[in-house]
N, C-alpha and C. Protein backbone atom coordinates (compact mmCIF):
# COMPACT_ATOMS: atom_id res chain seq x y z
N UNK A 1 88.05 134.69 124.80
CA UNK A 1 88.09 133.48 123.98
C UNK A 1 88.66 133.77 122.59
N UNK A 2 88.21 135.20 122.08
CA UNK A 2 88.53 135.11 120.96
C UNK A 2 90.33 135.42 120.39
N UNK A 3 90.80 136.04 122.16
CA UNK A 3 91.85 136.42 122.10
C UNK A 3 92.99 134.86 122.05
N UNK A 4 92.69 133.96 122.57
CA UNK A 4 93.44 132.71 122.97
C UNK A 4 92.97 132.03 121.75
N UNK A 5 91.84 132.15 120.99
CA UNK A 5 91.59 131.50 119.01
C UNK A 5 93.10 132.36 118.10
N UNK A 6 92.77 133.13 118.10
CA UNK A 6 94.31 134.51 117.81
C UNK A 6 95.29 133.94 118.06
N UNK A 7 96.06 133.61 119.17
CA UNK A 7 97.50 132.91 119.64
C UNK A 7 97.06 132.13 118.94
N UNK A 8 96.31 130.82 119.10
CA UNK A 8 96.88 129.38 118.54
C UNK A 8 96.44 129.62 117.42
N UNK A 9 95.99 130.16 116.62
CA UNK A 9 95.79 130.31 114.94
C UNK A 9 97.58 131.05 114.75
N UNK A 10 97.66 131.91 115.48
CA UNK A 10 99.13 132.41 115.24
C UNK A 10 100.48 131.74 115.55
N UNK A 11 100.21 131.04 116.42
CA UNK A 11 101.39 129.87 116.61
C UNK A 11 101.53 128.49 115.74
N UNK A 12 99.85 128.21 115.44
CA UNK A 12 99.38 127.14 114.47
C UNK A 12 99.48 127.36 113.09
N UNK A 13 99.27 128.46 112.86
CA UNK A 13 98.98 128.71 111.33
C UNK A 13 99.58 130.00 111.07
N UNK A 14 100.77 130.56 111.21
CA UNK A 14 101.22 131.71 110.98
C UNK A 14 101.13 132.41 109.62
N UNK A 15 101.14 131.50 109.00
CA UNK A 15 100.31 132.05 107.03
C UNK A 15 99.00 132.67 107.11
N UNK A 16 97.63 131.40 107.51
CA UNK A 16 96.89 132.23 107.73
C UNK A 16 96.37 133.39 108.83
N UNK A 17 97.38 133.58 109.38
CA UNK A 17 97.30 134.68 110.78
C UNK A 17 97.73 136.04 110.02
N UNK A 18 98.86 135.81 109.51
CA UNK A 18 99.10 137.05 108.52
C UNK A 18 98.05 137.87 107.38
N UNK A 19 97.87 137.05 107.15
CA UNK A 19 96.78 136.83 106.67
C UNK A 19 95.65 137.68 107.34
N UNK A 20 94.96 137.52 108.53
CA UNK A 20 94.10 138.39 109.27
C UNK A 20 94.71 139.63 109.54
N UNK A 21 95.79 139.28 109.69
CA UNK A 21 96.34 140.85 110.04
C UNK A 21 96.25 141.68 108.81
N UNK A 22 96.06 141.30 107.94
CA UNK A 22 95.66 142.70 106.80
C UNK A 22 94.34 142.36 106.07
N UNK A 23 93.74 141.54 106.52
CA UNK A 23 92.56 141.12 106.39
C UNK A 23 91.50 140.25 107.50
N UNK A 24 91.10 141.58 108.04
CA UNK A 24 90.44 140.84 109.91
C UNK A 24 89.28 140.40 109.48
N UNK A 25 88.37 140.60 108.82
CA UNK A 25 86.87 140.11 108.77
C UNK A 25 87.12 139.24 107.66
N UNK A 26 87.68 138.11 108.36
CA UNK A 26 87.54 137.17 106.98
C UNK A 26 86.19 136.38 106.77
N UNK A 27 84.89 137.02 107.36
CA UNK A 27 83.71 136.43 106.82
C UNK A 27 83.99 137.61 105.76
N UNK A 28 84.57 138.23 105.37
CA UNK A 28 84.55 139.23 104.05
C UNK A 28 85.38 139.07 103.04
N UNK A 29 86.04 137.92 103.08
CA UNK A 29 87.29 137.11 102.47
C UNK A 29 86.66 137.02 100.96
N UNK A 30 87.13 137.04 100.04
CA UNK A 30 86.24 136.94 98.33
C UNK A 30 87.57 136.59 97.66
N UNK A 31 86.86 136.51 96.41
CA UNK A 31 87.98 135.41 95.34
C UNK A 31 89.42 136.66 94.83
N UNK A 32 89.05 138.24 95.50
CA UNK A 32 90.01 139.41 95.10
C UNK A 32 91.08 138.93 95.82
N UNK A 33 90.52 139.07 97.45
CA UNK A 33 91.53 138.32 98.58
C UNK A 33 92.08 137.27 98.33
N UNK A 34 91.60 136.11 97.71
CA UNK A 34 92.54 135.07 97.07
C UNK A 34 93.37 135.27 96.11
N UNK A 35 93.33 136.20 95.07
CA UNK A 35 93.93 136.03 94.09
C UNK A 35 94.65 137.51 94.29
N UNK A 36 94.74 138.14 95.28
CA UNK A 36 95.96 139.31 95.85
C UNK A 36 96.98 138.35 96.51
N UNK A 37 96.50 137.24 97.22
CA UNK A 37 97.72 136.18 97.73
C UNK A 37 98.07 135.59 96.68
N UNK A 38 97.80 134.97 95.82
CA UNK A 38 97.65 133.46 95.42
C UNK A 38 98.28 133.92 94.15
N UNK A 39 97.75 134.71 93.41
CA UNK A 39 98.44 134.90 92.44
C UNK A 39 97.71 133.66 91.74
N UNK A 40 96.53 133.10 91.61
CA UNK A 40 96.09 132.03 91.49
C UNK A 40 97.21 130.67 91.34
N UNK A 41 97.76 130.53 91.90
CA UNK A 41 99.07 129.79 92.08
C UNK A 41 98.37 128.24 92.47
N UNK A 42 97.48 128.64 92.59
CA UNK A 42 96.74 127.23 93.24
C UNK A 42 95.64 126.46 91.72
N UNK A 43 96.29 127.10 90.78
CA UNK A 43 94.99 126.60 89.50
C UNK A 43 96.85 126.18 88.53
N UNK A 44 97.98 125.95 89.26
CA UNK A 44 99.26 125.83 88.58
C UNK A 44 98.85 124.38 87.56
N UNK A 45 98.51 123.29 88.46
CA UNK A 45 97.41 122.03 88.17
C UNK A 45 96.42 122.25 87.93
N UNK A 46 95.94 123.07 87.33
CA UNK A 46 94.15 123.32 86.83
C UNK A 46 93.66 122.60 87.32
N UNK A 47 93.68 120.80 86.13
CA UNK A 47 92.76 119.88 86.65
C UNK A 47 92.37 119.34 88.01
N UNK A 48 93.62 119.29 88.14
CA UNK A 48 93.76 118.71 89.95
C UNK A 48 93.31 119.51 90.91
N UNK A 49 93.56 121.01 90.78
CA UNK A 49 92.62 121.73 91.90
C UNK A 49 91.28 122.10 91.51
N UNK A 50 90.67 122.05 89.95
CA UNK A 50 89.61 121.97 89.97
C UNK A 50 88.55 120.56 90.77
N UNK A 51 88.90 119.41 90.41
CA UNK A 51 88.60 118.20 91.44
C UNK A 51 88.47 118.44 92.89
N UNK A 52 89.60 119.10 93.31
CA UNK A 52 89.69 119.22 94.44
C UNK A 52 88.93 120.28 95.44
N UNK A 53 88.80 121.22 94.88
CA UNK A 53 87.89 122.21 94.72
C UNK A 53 86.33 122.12 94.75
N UNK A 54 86.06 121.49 93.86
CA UNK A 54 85.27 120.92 93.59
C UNK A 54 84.28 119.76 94.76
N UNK A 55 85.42 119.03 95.39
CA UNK A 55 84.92 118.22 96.10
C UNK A 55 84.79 119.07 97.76
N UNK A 56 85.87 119.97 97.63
CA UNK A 56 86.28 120.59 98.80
C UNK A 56 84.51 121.43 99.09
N UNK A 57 83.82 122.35 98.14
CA UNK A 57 82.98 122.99 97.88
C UNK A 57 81.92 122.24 98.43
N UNK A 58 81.89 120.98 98.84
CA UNK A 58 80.29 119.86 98.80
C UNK A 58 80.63 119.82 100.36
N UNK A 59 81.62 119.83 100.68
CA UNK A 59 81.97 119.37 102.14
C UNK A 59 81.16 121.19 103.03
N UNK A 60 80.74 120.48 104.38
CA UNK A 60 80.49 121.87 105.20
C UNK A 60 81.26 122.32 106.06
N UNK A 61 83.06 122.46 105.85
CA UNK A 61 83.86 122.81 105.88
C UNK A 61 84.49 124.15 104.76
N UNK A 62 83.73 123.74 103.82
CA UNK A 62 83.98 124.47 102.36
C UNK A 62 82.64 125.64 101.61
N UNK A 63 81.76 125.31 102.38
CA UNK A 63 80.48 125.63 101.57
C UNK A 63 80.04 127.29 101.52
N UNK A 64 80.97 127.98 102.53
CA UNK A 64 80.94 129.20 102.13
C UNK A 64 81.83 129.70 101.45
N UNK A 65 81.47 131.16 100.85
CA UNK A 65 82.37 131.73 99.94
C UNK A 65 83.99 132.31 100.62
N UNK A 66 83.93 132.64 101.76
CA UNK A 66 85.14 132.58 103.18
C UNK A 66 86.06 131.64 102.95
N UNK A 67 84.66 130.55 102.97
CA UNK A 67 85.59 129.17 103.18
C UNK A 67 86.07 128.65 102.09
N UNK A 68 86.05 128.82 101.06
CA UNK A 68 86.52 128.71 99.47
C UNK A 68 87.37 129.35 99.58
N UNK A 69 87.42 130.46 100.04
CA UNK A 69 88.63 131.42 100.10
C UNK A 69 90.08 130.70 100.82
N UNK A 70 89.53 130.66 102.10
CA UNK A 70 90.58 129.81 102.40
C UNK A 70 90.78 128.74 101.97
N UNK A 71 90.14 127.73 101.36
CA UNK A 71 90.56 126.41 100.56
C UNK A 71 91.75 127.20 99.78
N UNK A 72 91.64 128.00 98.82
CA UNK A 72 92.70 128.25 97.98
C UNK A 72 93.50 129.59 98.82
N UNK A 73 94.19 129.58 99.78
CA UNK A 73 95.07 130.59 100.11
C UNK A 73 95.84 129.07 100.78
N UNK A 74 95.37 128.58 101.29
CA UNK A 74 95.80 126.84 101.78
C UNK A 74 96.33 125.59 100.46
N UNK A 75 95.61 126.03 99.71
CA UNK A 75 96.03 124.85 98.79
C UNK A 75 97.02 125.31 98.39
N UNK A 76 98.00 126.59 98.16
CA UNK A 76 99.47 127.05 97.18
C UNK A 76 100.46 126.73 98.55
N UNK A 77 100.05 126.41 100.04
CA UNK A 77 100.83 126.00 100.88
C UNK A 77 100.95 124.76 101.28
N UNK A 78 101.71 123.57 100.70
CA UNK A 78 102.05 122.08 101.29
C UNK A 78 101.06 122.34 102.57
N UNK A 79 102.07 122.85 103.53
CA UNK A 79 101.82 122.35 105.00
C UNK A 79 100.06 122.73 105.58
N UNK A 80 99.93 123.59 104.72
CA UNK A 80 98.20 124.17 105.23
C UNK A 80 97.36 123.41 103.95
N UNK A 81 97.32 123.22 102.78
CA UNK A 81 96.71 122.33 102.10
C UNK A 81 96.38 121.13 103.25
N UNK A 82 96.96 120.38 103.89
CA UNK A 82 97.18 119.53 104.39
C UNK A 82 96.11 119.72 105.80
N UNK A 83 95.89 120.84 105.88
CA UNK A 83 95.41 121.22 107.45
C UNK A 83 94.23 122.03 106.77
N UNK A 84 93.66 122.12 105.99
CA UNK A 84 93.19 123.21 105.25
C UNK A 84 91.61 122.75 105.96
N UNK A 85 90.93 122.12 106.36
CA UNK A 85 89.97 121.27 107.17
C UNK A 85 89.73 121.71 108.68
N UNK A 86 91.14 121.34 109.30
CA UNK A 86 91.17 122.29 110.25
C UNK A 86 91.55 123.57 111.17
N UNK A 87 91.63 124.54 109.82
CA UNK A 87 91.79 126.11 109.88
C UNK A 87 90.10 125.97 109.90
N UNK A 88 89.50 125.76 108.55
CA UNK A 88 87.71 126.31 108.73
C UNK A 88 87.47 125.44 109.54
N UNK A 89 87.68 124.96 110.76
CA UNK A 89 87.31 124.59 111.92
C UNK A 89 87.08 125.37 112.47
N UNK A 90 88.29 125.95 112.66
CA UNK A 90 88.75 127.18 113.53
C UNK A 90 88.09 128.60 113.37
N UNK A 91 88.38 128.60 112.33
CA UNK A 91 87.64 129.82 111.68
C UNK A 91 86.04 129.65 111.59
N UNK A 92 85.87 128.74 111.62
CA UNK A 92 84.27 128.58 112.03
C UNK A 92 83.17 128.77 112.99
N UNK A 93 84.61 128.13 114.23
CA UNK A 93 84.18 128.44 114.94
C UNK A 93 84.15 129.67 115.66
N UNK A 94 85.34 130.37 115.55
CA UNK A 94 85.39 131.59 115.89
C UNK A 94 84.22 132.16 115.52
N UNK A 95 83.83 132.33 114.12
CA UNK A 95 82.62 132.99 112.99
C UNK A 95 81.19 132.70 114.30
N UNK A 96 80.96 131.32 114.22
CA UNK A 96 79.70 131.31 114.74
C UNK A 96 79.23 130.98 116.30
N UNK A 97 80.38 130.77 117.11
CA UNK A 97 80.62 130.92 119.02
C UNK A 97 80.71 131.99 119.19
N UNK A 98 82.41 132.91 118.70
CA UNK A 98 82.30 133.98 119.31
C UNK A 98 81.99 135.47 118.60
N UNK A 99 82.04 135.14 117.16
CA UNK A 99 81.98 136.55 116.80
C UNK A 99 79.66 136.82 116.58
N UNK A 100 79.41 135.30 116.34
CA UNK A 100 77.88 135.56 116.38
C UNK A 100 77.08 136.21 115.70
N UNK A 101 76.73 137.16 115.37
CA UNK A 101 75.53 138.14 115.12
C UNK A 101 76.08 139.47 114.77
N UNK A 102 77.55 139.78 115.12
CA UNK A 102 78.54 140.86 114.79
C UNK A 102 78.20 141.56 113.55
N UNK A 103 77.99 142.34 113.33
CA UNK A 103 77.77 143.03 111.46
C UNK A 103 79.19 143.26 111.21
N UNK A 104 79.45 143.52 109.89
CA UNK A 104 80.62 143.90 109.26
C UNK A 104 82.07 144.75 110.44
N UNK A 105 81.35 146.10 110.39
CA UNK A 105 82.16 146.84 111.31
C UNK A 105 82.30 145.67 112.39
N UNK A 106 81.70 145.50 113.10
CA UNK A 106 82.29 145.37 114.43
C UNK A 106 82.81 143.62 114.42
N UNK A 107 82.82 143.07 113.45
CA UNK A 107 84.00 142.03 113.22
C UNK A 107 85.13 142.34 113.15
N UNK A 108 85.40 143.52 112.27
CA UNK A 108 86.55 143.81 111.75
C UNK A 108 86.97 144.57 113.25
N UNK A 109 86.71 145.29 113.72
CA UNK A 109 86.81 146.03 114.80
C UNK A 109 87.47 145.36 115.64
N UNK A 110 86.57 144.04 116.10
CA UNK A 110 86.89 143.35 117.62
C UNK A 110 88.04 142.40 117.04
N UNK A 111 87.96 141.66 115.63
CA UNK A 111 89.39 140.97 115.23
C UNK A 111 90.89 142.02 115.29
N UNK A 112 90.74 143.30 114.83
CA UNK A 112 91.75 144.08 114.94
C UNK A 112 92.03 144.65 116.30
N UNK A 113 91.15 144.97 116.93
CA UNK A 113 91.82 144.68 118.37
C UNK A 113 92.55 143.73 119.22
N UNK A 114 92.05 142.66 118.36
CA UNK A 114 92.41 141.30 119.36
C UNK A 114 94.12 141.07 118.83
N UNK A 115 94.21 141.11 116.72
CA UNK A 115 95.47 141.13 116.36
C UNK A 115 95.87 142.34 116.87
N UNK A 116 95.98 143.77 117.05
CA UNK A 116 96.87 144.57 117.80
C UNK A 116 97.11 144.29 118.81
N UNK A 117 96.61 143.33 119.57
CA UNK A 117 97.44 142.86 121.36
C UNK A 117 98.01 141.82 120.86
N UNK A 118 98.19 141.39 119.67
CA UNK A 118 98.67 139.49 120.02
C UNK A 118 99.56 139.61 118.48
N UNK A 119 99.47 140.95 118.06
CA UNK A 119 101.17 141.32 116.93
C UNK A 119 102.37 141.44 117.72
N UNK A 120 102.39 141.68 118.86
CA UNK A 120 103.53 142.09 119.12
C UNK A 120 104.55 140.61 119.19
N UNK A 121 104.12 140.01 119.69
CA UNK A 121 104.77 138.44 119.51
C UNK A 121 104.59 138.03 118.14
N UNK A 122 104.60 138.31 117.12
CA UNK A 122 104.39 137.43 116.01
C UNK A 122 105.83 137.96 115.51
N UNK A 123 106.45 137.36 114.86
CA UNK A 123 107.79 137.11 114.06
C UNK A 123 108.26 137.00 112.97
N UNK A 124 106.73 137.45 112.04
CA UNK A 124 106.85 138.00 110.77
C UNK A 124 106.17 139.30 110.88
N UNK A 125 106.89 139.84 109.58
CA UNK A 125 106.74 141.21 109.16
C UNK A 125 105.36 141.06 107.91
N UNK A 126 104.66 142.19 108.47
CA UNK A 126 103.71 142.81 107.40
C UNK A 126 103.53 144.26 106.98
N UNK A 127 102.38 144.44 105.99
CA UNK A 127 101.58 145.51 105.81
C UNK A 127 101.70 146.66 107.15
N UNK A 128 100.89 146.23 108.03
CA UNK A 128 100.48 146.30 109.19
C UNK A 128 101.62 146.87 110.83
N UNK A 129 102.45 145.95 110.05
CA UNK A 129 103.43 146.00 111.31
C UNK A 129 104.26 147.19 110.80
N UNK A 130 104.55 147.00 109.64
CA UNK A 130 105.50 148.20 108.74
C UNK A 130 104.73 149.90 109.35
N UNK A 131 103.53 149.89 109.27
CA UNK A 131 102.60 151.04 109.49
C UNK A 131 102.55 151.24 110.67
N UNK A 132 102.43 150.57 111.65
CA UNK A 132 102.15 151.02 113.41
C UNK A 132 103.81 151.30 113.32
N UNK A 133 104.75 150.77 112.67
CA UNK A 133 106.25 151.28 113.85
C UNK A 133 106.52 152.32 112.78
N UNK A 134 105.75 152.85 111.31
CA UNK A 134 106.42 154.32 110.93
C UNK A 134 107.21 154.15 109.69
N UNK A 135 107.47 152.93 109.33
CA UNK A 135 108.53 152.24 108.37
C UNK A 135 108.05 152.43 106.64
């Protein structure tokens, strides 16, 4: 299950898929991980993403610190701002169906196994991909 969440997050959301691939336990996602992407690029409108933010934070889509995370790795992208609702769907559900009761290690573990079978089809370059081929 968790392998077929992987494809369609990677066919669906190829930003935040990259994303896992150099960061698999994103229940470990924090405001460093945002602002190594973001470049806080998402506070460009202060006011406006504070509001938004803000409101995003009350919703239980938003209410963890993960999920804040992804609010702002989503909000500096049009097309995922827009979808930014239903990624922590996704990611939610993954978190609490299949990964469950998992401690730290073995999140990160069973997500990086799952992205090392399901990189080879992906069509952007990373961190990650640069390192397994030697580059």
């Amino acid at each position: 299950l968790l392998l077929f969440a992987l494809i369609c997050m990677q066919i669906q959301y190829p930003y935040i898929y990259n994303i896992l691939i150099n960061e698999p336990n994103f229940r470990q996602w924090d405001y460093d991980t945002a602002f190594k992407i973001t470049m806080n690029k998402e506070e460009e409108n202060k006011e406006q993403f504070e509001r938004d933010y803000k409101i995003a934070k009350q919703s239980q889509e938003f209410d963890q610190k993960w999920e804040q995370v992804l609010f702002k790795l989503c909000y500096v992208k049009p097309m995922y701002k827009n979808r930014a609702v239903e990624i922590s769907k996704l990611l939610s559900f993954i978190d609490q169906k299949i990964l469950g009761d998992l401690n730290k290690e073995a999140t990160t573990k069973k997500i990086t196994d799952i992205v090392n079978k399901t990189v080879v089809t992906s069509t952007s370059s990373s961190k990650r991909n640069k390192t397994e081929k030697g580059t």
